[in-house]
C-alpha atoms as a PDB file:
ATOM      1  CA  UNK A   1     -11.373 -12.834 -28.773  1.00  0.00           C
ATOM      2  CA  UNK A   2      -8.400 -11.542 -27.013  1.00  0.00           C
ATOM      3  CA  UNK A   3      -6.731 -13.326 -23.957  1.00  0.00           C
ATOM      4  CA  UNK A   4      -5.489 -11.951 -20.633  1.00  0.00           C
ATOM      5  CA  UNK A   5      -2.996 -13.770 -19.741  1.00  0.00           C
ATOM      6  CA  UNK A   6       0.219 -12.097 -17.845  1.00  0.00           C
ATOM      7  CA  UNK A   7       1.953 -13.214 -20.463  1.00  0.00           C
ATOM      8  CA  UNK A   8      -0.139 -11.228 -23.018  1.00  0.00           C
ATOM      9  CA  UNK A   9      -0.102  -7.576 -21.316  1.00  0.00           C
ATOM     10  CA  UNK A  10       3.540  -7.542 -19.414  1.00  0.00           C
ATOM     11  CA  UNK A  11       5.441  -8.996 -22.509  1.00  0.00           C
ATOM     12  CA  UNK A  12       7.070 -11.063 -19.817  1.00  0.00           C
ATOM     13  CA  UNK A  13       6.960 -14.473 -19.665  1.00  0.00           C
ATOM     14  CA  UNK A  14       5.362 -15.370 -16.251  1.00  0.00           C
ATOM     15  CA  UNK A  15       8.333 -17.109 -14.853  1.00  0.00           C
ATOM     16  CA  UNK A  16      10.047 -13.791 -14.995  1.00  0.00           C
ATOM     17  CA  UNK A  17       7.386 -11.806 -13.318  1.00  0.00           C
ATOM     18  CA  UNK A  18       7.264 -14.498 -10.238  1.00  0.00           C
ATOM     19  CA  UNK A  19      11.064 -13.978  -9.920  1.00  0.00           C
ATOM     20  CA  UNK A  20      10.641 -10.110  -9.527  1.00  0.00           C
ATOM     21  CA  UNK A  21       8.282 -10.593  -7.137  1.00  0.00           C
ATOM     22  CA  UNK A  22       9.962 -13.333  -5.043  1.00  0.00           C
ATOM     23  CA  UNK A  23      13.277 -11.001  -5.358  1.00  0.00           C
ATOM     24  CA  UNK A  24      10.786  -8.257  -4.197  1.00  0.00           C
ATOM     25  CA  UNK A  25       9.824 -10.206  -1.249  1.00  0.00           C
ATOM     26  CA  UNK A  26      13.651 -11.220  -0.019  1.00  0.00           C
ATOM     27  CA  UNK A  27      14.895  -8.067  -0.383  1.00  0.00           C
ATOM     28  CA  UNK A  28      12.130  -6.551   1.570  1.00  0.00           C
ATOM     29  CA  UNK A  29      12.448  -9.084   4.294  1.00  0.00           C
ATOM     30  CA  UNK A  30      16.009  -8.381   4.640  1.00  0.00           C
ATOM     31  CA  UNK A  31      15.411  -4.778   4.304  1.00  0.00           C
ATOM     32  CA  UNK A  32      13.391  -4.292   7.508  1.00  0.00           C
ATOM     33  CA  UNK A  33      15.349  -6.851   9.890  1.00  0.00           C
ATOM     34  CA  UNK A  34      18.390  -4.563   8.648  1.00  0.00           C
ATOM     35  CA  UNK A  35      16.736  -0.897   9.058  1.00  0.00           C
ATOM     36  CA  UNK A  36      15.216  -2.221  12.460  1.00  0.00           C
ATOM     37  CA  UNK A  37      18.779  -3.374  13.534  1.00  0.00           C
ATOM     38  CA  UNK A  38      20.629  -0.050  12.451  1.00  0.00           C
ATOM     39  CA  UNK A  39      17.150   1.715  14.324  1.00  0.00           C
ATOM     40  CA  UNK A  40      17.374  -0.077  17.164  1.00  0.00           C
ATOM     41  CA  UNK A  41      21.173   0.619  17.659  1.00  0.00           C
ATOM     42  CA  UNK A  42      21.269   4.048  16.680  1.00  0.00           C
ATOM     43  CA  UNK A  43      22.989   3.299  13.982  1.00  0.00           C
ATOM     44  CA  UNK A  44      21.650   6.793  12.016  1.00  0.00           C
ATOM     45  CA  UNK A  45      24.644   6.353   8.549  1.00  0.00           C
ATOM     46  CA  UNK A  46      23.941   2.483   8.359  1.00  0.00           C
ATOM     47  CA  UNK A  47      20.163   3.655   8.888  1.00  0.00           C
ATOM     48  CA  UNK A  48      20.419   5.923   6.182  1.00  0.00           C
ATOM     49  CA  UNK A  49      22.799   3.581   3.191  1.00  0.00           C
ATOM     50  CA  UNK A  50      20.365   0.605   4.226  1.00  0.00           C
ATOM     51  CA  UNK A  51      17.145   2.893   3.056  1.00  0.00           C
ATOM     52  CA  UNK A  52      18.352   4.507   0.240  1.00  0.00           C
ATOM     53  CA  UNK A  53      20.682   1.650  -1.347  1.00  0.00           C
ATOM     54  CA  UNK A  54      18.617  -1.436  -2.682  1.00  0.00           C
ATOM     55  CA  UNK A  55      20.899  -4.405  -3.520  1.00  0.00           C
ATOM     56  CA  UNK A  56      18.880  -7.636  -3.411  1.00  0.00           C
ATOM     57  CA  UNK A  57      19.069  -8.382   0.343  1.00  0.00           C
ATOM     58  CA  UNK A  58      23.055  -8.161   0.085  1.00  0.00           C
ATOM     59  CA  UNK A  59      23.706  -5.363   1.715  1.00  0.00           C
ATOM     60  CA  UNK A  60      21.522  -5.885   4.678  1.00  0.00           C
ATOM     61  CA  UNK A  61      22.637  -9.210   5.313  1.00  0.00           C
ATOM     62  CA  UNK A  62      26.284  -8.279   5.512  1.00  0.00           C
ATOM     63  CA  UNK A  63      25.350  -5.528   8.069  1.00  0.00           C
ATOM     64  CA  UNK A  64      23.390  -8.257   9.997  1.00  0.00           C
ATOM     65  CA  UNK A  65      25.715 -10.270  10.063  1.00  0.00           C
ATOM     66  CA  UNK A  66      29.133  -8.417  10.458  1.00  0.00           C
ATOM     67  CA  UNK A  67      29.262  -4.575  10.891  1.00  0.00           C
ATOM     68  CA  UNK A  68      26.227  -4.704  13.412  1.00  0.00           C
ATOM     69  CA  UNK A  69      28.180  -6.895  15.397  1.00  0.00           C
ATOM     70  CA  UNK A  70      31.655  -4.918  15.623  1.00  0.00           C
ATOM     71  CA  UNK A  71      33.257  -3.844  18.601  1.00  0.00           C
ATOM     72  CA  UNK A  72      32.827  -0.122  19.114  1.00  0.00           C
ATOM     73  CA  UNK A  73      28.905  -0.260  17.722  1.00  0.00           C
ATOM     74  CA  UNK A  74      26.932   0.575  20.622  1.00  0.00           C
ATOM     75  CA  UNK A  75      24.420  -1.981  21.351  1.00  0.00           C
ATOM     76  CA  UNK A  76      20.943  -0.502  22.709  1.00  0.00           C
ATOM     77  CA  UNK A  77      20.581  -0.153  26.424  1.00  0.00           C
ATOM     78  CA  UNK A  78      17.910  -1.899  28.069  1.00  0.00           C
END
């Protein structure tokens, strides 16, 4: 009788495959704060390297948390 484990079909042990997904799940968090930052500031290059470059959450954060608040970005009028 054969098992299904995940261990069984991925090759993987299942510690990895819960660290994929929990990586998954940070970088996607980060991701969208990020690309709804860049979106809501007009920000269309930052817009642009934030969707197309996928670095763990590292990326975004520095933009969330340094070049999105520069002087000379413009900040979204109300």
């Amino acid at each position: 009788m054969q098992t299904t484990s995940v261990e069984t079909w991925s090759g993987l042990p299942t510690w990895v495959i819960w660290l994929i997904v929990i990586l998954g799940v940070w970088s996607a968090i980060w991701k969208g704060l990020a690309l709804y930052r860049a979106g809501s500031r007009h920000s269309k290059a930052w817009f642009i390297v934030l969707f197309l470059v996928n670095t763990a959450g590292i990326l975004e954060i520095f933009y969330l948390f340094y070049f999105s608040k520069l002087a000379g970005v413009p900040k979204k009028k109300s």
